[in-house]
N, C-alpha and C. Protein backbone atom coordinates (compact mmCIF):
# COMPACT_ATOMS: atom_id res chain seq x y z
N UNK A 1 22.30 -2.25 5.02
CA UNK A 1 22.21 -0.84 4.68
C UNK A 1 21.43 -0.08 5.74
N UNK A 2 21.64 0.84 5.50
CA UNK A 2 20.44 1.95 6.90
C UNK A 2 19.55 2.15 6.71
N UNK A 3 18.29 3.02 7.03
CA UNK A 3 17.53 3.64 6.38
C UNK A 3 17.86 5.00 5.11
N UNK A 4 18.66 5.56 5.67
CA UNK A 4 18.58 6.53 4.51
C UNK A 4 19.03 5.89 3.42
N UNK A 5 20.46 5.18 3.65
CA UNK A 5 20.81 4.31 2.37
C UNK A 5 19.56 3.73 1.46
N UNK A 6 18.55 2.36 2.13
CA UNK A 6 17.42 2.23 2.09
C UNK A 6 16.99 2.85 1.02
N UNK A 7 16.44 3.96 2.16
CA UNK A 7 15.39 5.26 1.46
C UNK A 7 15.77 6.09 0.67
N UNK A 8 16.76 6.30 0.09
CA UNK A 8 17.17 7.12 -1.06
C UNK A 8 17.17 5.43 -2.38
N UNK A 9 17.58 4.51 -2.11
CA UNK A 9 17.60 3.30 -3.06
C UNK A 9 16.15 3.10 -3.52
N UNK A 10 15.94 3.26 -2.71
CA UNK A 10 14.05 2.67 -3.12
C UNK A 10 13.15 3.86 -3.39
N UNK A 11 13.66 5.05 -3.17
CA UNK A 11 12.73 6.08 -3.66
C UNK A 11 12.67 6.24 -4.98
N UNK A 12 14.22 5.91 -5.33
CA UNK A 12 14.34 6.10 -6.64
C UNK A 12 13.88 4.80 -7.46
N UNK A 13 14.01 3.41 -7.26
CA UNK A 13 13.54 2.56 -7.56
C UNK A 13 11.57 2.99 -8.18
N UNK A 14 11.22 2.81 -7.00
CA UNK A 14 9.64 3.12 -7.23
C UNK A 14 9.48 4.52 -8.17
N UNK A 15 10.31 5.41 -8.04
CA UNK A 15 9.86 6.38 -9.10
C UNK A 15 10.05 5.68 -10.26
N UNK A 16 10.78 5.05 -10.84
CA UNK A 16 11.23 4.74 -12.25
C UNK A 16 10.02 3.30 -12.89
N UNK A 17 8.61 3.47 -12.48
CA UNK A 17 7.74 2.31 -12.01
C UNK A 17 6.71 3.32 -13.12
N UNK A 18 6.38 2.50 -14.22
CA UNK A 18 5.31 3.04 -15.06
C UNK A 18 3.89 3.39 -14.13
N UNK A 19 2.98 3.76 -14.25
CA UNK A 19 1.60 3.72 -13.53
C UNK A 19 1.41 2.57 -13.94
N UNK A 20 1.11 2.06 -14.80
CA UNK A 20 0.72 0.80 -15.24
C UNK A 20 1.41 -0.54 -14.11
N UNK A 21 2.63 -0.09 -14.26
CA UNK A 21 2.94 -1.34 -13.38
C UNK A 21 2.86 -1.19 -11.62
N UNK A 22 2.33 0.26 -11.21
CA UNK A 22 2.03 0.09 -10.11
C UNK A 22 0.52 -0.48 -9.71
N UNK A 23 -0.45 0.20 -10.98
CA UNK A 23 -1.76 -0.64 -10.98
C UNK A 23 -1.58 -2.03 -10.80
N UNK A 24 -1.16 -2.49 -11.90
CA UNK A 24 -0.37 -4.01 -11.58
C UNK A 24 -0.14 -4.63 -10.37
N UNK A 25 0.83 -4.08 -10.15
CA UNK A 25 0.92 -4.98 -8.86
C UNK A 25 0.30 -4.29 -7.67
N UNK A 26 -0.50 -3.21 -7.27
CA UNK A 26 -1.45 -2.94 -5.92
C UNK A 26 -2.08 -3.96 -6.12
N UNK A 27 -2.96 -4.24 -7.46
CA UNK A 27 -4.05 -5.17 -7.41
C UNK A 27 -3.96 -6.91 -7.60
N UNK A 28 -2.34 -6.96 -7.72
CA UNK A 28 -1.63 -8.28 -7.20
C UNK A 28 -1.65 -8.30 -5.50
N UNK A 29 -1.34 -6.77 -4.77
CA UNK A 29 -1.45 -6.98 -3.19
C UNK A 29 -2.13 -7.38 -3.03
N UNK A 30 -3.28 -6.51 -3.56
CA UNK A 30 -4.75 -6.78 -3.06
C UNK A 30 -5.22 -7.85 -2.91
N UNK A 31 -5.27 -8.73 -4.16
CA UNK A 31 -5.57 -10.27 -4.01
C UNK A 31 -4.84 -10.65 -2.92
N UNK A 32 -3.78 -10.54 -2.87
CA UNK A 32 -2.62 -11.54 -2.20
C UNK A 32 -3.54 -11.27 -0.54
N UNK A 33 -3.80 -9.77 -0.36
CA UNK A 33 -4.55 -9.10 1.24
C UNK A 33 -6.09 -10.17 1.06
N UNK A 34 -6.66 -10.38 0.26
CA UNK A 34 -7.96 -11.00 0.37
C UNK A 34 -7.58 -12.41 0.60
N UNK A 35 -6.83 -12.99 0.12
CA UNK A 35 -6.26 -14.68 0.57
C UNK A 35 -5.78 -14.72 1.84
N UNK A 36 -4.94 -13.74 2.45
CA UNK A 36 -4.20 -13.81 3.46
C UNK A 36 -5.54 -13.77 4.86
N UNK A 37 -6.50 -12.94 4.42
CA UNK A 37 -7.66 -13.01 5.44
C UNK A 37 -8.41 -13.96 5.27
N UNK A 38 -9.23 -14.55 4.06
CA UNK A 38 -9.72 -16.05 3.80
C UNK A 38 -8.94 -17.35 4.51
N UNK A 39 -7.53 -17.32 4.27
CA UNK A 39 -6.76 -18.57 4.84
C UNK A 39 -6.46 -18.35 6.40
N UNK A 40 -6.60 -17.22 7.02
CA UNK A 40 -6.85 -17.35 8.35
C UNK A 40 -7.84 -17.01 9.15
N UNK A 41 -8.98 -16.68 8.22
CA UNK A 41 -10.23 -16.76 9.05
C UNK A 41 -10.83 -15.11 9.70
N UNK A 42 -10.15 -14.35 9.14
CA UNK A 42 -10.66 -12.99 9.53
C UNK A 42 -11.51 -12.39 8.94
N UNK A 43 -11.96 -12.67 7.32
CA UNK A 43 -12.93 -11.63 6.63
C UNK A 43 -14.09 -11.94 7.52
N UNK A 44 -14.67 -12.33 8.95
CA UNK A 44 -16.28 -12.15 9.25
C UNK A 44 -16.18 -11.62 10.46
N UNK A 45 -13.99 -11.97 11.01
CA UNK A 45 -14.54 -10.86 12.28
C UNK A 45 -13.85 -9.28 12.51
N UNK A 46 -13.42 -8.88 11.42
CA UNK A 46 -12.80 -7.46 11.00
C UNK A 46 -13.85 -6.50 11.45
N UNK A 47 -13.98 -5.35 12.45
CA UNK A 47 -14.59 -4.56 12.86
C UNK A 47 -14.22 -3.30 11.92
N UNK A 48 -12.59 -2.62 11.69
CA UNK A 48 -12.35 -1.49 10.97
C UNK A 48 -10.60 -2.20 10.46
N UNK A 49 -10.82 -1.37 9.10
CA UNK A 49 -9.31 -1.33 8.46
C UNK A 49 -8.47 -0.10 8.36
N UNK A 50 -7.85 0.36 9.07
CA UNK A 50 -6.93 1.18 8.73
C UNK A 50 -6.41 1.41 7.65
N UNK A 51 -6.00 2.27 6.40
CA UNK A 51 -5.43 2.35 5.49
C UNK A 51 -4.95 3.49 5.04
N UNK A 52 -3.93 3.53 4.68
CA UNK A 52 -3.54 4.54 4.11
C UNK A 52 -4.35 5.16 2.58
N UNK A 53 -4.27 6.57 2.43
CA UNK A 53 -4.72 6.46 0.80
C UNK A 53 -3.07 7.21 -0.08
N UNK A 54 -3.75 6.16 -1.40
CA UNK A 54 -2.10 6.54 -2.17
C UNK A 54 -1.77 8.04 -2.56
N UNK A 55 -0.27 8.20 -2.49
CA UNK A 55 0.19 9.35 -3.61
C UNK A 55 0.68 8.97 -4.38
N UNK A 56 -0.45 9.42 -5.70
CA UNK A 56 0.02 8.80 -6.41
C UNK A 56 1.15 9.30 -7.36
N UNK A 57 1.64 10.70 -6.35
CA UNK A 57 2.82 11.07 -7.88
C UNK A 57 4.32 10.14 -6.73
N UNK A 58 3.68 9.94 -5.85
CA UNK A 58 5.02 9.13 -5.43
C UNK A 58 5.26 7.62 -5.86
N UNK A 59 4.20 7.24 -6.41
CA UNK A 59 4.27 5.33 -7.07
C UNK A 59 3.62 4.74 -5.73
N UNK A 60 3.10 5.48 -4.29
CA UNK A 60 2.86 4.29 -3.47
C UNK A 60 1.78 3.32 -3.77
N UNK A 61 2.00 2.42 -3.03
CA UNK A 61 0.62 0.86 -3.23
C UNK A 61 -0.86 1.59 -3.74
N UNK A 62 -1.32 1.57 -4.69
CA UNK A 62 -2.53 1.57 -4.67
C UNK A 62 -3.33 0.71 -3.93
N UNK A 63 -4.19 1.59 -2.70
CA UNK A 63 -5.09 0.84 -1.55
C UNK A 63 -6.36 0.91 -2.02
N UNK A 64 -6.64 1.65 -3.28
CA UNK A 64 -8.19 1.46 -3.70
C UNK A 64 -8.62 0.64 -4.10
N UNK A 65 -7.46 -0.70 -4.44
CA UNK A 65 -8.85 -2.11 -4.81
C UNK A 65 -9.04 -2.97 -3.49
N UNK A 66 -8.69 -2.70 -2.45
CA UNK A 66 -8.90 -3.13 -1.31
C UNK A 66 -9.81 -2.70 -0.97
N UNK A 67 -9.91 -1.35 -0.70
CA UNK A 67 -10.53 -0.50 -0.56
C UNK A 67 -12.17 -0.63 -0.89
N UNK A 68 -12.35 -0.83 -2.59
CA UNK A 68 -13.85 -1.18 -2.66
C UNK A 68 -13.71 -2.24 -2.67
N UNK A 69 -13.01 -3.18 -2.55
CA UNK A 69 -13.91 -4.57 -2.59
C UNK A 69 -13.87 -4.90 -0.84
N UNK A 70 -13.49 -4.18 0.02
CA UNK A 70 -14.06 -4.16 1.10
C UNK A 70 -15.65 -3.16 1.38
N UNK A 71 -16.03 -2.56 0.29
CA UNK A 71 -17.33 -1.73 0.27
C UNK A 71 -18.48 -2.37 -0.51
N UNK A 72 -17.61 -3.26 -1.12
CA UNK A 72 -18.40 -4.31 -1.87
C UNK A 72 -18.95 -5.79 -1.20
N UNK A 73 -17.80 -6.18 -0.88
CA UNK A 73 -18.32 -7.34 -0.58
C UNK A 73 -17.91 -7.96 1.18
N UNK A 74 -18.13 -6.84 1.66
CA UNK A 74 -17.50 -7.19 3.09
C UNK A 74 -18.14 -5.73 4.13
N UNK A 75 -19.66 -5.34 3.41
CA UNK A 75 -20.90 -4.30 4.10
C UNK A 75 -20.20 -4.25 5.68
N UNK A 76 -20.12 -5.25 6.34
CA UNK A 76 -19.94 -4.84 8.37
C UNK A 76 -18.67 -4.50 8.69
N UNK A 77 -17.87 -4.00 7.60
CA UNK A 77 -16.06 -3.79 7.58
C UNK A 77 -16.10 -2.45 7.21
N UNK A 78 -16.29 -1.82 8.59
CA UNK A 78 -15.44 -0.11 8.21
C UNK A 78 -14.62 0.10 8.02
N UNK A 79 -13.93 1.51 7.29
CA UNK A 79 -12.62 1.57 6.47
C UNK A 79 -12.39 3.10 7.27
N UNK A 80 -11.02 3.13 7.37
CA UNK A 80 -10.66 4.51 8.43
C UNK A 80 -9.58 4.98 7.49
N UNK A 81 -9.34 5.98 7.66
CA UNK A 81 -7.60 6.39 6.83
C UNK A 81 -7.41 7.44 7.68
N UNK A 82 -6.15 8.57 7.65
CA UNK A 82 -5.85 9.02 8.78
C UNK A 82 -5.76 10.47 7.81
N UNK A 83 -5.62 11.32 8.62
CA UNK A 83 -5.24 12.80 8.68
C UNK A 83 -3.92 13.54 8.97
N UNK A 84 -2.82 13.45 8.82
CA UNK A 84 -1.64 14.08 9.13
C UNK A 84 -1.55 15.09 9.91
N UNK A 85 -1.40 15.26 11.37
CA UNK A 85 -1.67 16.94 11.90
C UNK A 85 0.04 17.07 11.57
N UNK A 86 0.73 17.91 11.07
CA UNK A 86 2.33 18.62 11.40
C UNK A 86 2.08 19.20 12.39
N UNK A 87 0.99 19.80 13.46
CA UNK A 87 1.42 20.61 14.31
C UNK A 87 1.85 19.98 15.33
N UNK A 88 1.45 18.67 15.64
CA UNK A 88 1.46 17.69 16.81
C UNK A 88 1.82 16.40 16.54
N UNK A 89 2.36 16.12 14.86
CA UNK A 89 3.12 14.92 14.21
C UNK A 89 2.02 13.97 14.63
N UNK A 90 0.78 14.14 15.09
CA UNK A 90 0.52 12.89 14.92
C UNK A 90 -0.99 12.51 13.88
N UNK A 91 -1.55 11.44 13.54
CA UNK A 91 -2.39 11.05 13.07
C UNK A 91 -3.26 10.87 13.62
N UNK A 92 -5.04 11.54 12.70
CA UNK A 92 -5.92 11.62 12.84
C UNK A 92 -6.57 10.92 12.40
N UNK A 93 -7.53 10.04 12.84
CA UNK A 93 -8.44 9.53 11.96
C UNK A 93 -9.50 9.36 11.60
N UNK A 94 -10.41 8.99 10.59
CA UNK A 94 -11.77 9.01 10.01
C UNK A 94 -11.91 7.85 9.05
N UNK A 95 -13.67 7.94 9.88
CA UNK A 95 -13.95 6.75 8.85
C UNK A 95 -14.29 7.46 7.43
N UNK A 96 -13.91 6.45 6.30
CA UNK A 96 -14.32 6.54 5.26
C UNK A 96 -14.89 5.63 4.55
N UNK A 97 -16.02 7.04 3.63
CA UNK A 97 -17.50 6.03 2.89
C UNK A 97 -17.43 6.25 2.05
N UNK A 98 -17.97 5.76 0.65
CA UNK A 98 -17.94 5.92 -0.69
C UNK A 98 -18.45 7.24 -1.09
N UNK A 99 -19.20 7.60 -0.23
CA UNK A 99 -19.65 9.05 -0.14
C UNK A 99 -18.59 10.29 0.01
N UNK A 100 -17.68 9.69 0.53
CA UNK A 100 -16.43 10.63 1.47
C UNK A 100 -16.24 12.03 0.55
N UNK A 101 -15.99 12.73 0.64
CA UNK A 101 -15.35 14.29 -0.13
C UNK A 101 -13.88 13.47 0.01
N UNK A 102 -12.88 14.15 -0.90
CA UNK A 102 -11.57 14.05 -0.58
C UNK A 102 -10.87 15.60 -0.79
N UNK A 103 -10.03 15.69 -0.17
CA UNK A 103 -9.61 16.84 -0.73
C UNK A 103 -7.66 16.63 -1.00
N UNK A 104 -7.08 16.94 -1.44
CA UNK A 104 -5.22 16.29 -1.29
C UNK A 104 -5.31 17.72 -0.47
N UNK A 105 -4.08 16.81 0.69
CA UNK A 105 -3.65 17.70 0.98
C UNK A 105 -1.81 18.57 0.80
N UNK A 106 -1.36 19.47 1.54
CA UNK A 106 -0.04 20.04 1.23
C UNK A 106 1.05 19.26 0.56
N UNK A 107 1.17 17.90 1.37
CA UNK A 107 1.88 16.97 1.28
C UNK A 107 1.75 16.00 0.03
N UNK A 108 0.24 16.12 -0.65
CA UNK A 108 -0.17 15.25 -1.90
C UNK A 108 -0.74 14.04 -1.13
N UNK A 109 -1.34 13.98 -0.24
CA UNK A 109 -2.21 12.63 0.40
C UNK A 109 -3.90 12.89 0.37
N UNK A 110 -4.32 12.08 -0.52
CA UNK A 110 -6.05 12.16 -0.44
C UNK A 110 -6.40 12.27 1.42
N UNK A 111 -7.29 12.99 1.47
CA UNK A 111 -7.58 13.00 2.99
C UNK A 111 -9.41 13.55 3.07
N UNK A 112 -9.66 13.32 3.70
CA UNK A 112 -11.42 13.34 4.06
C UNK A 112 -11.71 15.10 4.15
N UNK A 113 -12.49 15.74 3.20
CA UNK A 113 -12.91 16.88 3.61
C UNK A 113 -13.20 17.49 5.02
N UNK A 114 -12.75 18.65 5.22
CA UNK A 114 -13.91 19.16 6.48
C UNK A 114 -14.78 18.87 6.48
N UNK A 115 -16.20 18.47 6.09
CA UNK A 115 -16.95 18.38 6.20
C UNK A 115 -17.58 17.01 6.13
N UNK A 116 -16.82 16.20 5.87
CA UNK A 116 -16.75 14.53 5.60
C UNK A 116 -16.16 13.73 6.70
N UNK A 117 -15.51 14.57 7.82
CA UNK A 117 -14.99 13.78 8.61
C UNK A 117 -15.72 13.17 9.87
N UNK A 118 -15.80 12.20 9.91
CA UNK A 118 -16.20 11.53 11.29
C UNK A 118 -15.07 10.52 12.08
N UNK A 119 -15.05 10.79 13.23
CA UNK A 119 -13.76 10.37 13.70
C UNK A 119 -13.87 8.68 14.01
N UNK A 120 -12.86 7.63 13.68
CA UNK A 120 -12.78 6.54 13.73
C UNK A 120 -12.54 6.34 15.78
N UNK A 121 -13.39 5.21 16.03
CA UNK A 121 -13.07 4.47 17.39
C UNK A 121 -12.23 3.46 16.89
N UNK A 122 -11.00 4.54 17.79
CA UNK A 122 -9.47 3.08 17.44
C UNK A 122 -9.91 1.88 18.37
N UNK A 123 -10.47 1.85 18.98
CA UNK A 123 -10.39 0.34 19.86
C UNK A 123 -10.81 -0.28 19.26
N UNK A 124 -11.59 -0.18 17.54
CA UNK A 124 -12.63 -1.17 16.82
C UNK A 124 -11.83 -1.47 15.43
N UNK A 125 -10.36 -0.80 15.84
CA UNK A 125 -9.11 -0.92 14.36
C UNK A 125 -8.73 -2.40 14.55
N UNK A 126 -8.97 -2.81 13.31
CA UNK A 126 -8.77 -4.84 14.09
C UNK A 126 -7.41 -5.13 13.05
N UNK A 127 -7.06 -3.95 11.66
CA UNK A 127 -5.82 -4.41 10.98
C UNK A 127 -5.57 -2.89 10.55
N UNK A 128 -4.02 -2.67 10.72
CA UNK A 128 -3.59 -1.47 9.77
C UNK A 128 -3.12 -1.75 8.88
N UNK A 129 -3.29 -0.83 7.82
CA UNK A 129 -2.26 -1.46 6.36
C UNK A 129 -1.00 -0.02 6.29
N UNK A 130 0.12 -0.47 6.45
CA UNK A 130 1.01 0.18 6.62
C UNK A 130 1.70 0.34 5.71
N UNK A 131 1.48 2.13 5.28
CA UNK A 131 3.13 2.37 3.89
C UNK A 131 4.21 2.14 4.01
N UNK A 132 4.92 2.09 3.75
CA UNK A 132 6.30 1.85 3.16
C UNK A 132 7.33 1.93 1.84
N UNK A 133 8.50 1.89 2.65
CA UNK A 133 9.45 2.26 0.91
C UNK A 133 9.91 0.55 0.82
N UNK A 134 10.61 0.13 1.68
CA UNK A 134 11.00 -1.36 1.60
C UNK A 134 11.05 -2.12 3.47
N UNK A 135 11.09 -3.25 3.69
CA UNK A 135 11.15 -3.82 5.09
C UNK A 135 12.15 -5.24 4.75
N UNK A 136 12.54 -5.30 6.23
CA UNK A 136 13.38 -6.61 5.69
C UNK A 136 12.86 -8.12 6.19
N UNK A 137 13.69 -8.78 6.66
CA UNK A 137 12.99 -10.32 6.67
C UNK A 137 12.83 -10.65 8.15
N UNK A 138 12.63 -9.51 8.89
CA UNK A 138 12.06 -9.89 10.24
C UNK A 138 11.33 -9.14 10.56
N UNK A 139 10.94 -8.34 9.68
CA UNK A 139 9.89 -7.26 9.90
C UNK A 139 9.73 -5.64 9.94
N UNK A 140 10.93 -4.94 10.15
CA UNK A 140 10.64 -3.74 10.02
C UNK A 140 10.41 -3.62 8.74
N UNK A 141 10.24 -1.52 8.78
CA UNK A 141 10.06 -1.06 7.84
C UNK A 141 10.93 0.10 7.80
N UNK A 142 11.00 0.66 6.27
CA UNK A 142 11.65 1.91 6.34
C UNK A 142 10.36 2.84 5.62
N UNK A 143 10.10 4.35 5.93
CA UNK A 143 9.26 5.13 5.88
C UNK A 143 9.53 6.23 5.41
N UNK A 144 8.91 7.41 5.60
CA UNK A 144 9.26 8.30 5.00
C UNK A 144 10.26 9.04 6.02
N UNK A 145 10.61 8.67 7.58
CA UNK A 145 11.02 9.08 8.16
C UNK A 145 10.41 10.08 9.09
N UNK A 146 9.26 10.15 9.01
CA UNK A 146 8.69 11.35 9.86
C UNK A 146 8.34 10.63 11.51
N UNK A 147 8.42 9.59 11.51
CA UNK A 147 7.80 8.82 12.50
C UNK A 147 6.15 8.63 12.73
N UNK A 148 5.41 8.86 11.68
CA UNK A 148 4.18 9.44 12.22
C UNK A 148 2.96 7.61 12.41
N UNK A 149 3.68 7.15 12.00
CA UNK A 149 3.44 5.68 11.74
C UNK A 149 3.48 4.68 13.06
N UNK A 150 5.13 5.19 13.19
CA UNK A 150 5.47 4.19 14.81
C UNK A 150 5.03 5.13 15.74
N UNK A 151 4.59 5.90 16.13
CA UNK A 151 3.69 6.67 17.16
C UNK A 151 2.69 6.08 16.98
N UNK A 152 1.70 6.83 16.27
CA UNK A 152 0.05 5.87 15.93
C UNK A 152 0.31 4.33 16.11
N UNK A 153 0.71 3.37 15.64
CA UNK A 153 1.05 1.88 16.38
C UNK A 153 1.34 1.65 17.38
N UNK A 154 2.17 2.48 17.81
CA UNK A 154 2.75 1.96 19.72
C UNK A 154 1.67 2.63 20.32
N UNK A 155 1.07 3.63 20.20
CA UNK A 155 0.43 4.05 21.27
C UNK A 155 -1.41 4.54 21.07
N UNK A 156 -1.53 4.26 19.49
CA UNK A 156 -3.29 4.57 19.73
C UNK A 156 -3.85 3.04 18.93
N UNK A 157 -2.81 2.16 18.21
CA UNK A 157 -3.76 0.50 17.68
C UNK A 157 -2.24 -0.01 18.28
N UNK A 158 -2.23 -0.70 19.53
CA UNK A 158 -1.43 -1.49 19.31
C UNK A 158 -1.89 -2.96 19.38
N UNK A 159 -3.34 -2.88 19.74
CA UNK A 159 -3.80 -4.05 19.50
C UNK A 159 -4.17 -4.87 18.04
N UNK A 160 -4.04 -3.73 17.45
CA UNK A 160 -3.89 -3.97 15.95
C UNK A 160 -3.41 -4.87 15.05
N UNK A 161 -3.51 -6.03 14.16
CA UNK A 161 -2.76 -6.51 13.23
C UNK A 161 -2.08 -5.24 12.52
N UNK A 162 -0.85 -5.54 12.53
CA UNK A 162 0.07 -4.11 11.47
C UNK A 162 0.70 -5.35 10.45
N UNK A 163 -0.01 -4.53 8.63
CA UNK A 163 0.11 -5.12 7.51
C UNK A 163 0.74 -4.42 6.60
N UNK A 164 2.21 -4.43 6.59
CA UNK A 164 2.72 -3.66 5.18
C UNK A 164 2.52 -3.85 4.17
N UNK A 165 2.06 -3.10 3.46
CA UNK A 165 2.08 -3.18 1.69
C UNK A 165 3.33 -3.18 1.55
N UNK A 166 3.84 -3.43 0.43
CA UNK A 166 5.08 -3.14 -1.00
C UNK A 166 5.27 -3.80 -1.40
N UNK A 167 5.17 -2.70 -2.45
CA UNK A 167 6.18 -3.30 -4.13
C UNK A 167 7.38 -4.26 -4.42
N UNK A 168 8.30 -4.18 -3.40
CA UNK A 168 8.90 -4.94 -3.65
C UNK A 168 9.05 -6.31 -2.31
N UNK A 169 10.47 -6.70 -2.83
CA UNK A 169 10.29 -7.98 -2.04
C UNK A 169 11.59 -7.61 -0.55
N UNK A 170 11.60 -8.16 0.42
CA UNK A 170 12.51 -7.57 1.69
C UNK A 170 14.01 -7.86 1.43
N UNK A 171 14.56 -6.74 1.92
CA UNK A 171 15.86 -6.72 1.93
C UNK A 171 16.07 -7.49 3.41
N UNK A 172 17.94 -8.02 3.69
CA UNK A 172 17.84 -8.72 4.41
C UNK A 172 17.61 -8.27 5.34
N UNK A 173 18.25 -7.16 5.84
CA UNK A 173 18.52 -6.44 7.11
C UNK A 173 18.57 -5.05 7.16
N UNK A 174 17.61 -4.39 7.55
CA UNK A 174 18.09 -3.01 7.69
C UNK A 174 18.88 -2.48 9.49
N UNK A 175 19.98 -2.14 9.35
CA UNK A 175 21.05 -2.08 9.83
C UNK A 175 20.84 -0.78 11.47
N UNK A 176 20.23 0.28 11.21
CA UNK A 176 19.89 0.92 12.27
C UNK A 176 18.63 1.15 12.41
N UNK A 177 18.28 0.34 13.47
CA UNK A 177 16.79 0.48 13.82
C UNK A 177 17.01 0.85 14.66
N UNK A 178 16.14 1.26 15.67
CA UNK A 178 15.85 2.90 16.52
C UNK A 178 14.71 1.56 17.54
N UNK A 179 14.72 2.07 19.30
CA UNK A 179 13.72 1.08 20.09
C UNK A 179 12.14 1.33 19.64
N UNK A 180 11.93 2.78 18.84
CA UNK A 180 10.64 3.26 18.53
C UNK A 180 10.24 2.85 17.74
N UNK A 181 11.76 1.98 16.50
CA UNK A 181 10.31 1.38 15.59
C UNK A 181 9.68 0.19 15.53
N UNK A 182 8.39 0.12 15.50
CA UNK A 182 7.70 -0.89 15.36
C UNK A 182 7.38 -1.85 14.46
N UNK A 183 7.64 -3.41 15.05
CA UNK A 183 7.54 -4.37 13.78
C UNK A 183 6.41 -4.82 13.51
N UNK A 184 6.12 -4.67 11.84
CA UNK A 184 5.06 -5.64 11.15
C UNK A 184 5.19 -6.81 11.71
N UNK A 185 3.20 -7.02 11.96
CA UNK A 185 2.94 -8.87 11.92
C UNK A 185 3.30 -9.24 10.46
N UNK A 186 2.71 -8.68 9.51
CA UNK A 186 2.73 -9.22 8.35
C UNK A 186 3.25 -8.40 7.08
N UNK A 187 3.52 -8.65 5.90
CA UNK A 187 3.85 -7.90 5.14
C UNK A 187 3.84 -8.45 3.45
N UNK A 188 3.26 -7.92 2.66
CA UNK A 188 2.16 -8.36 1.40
C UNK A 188 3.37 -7.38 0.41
N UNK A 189 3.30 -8.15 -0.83
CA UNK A 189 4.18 -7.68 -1.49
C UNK A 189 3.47 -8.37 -3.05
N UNK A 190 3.52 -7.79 -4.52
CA UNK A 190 2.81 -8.83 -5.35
C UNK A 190 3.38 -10.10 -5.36
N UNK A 191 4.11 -10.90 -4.77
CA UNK A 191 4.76 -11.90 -5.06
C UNK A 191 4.10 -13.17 -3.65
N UNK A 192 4.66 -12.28 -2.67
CA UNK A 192 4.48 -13.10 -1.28
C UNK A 192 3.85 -12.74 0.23
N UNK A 193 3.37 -13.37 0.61
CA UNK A 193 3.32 -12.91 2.33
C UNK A 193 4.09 -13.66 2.56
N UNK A 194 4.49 -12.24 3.38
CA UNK A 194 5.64 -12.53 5.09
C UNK A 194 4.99 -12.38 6.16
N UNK A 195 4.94 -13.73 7.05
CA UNK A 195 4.73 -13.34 8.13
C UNK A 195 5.67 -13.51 9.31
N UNK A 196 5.77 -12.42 10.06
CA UNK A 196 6.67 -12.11 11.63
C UNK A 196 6.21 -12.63 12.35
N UNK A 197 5.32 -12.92 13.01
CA UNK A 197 5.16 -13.24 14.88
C UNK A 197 4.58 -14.56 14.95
């Protein structure tokens, strides 16, 4: 299938997703994201996490139990999330503290107040956790289509581990991929990790 095919299948999929069962399974990712760093040895040398924060009238991954139990139990692990500019499509970012202001913005994405923002040093981004609608079994992803994702990866973390969340499990093949988009190392789903490289 394509992306739009894809992305019209799975938009509608995830809408028809109680809250309940998206709580559910974020905090099935979540575990699944805390094993996946225990069994290879990264929770002591993670400098910053990239993450998205959810919308939640769209059903995406809830990233907030990651989220504090990286504020909890993992103190030397800064947490960044990004800023959307539309004027210049690309992403901004800031660290975020339990302290943070949030404010939603146009689009419905929690994002760091004016006055809360301090800007993240990408050279110290050691994993991104990447949205998504669905990815298939070699690694891409399909998105919302804006590109604002495979820009920020190719060109400000590409040294980055890139970690998709989702809900569901990979389709085989998505059919037109584009040279710009960029493939997940890994990809967390409540059921399984996939890993690419």
């Amino acid at each position: 299938m394509t992306k739009a095919e894809l992305r019209q299948a799975f938009l509608a999929k995830r809408k028809a997703f109680t809250a309940a069962e998206v709580s559910r399974d974020s905090q099935r990712i979540a575990n699944n994201f805390f094993t996946y760093l225990e069994q290879h040895d990264l929770d002591d040398s993670l400098a910053v996490v990239h993450t998205f924060l959810p919308i939640k009238r769209r059903n995406e991954v809830d990233t907030w139990p990651i989220i504090n139990q990286i504020w909890t139990n993992f103190p030397h692990i800064q947490v960044s999330v990004p800023v959307t500019d539309e004027y210049t499509n690309q992403l901004i970012n800031y660290t975020l503290f339990p302290s943070t202001a949030l404010v939603e913005s146009r689009l419905g994405i929690p994002e760091p107040a004016i006055g809360s923002r301090y800007e993240t040093d990408l050279t110290q981004v050691s994993i991104v956790l990447v949205p998504l609608l669905v990815f298939d079994q070699s690694g891409h992803r399909v998105g919302y289509g804006g590109g604002y994702y495979d820009r920020f990866l190719a060109n400000d973390v590409p040294h980055s581990l890139k970690i998709g969340l989702s809900l569901f499990e990979p389709v085989e093949q998505i059919d037109d991929l584009e040279y710009t988009d960029v493939k997940l190392d890994v990809c967390i789903s409540p059921t399984q990790t996939s890993i690419f490289n």
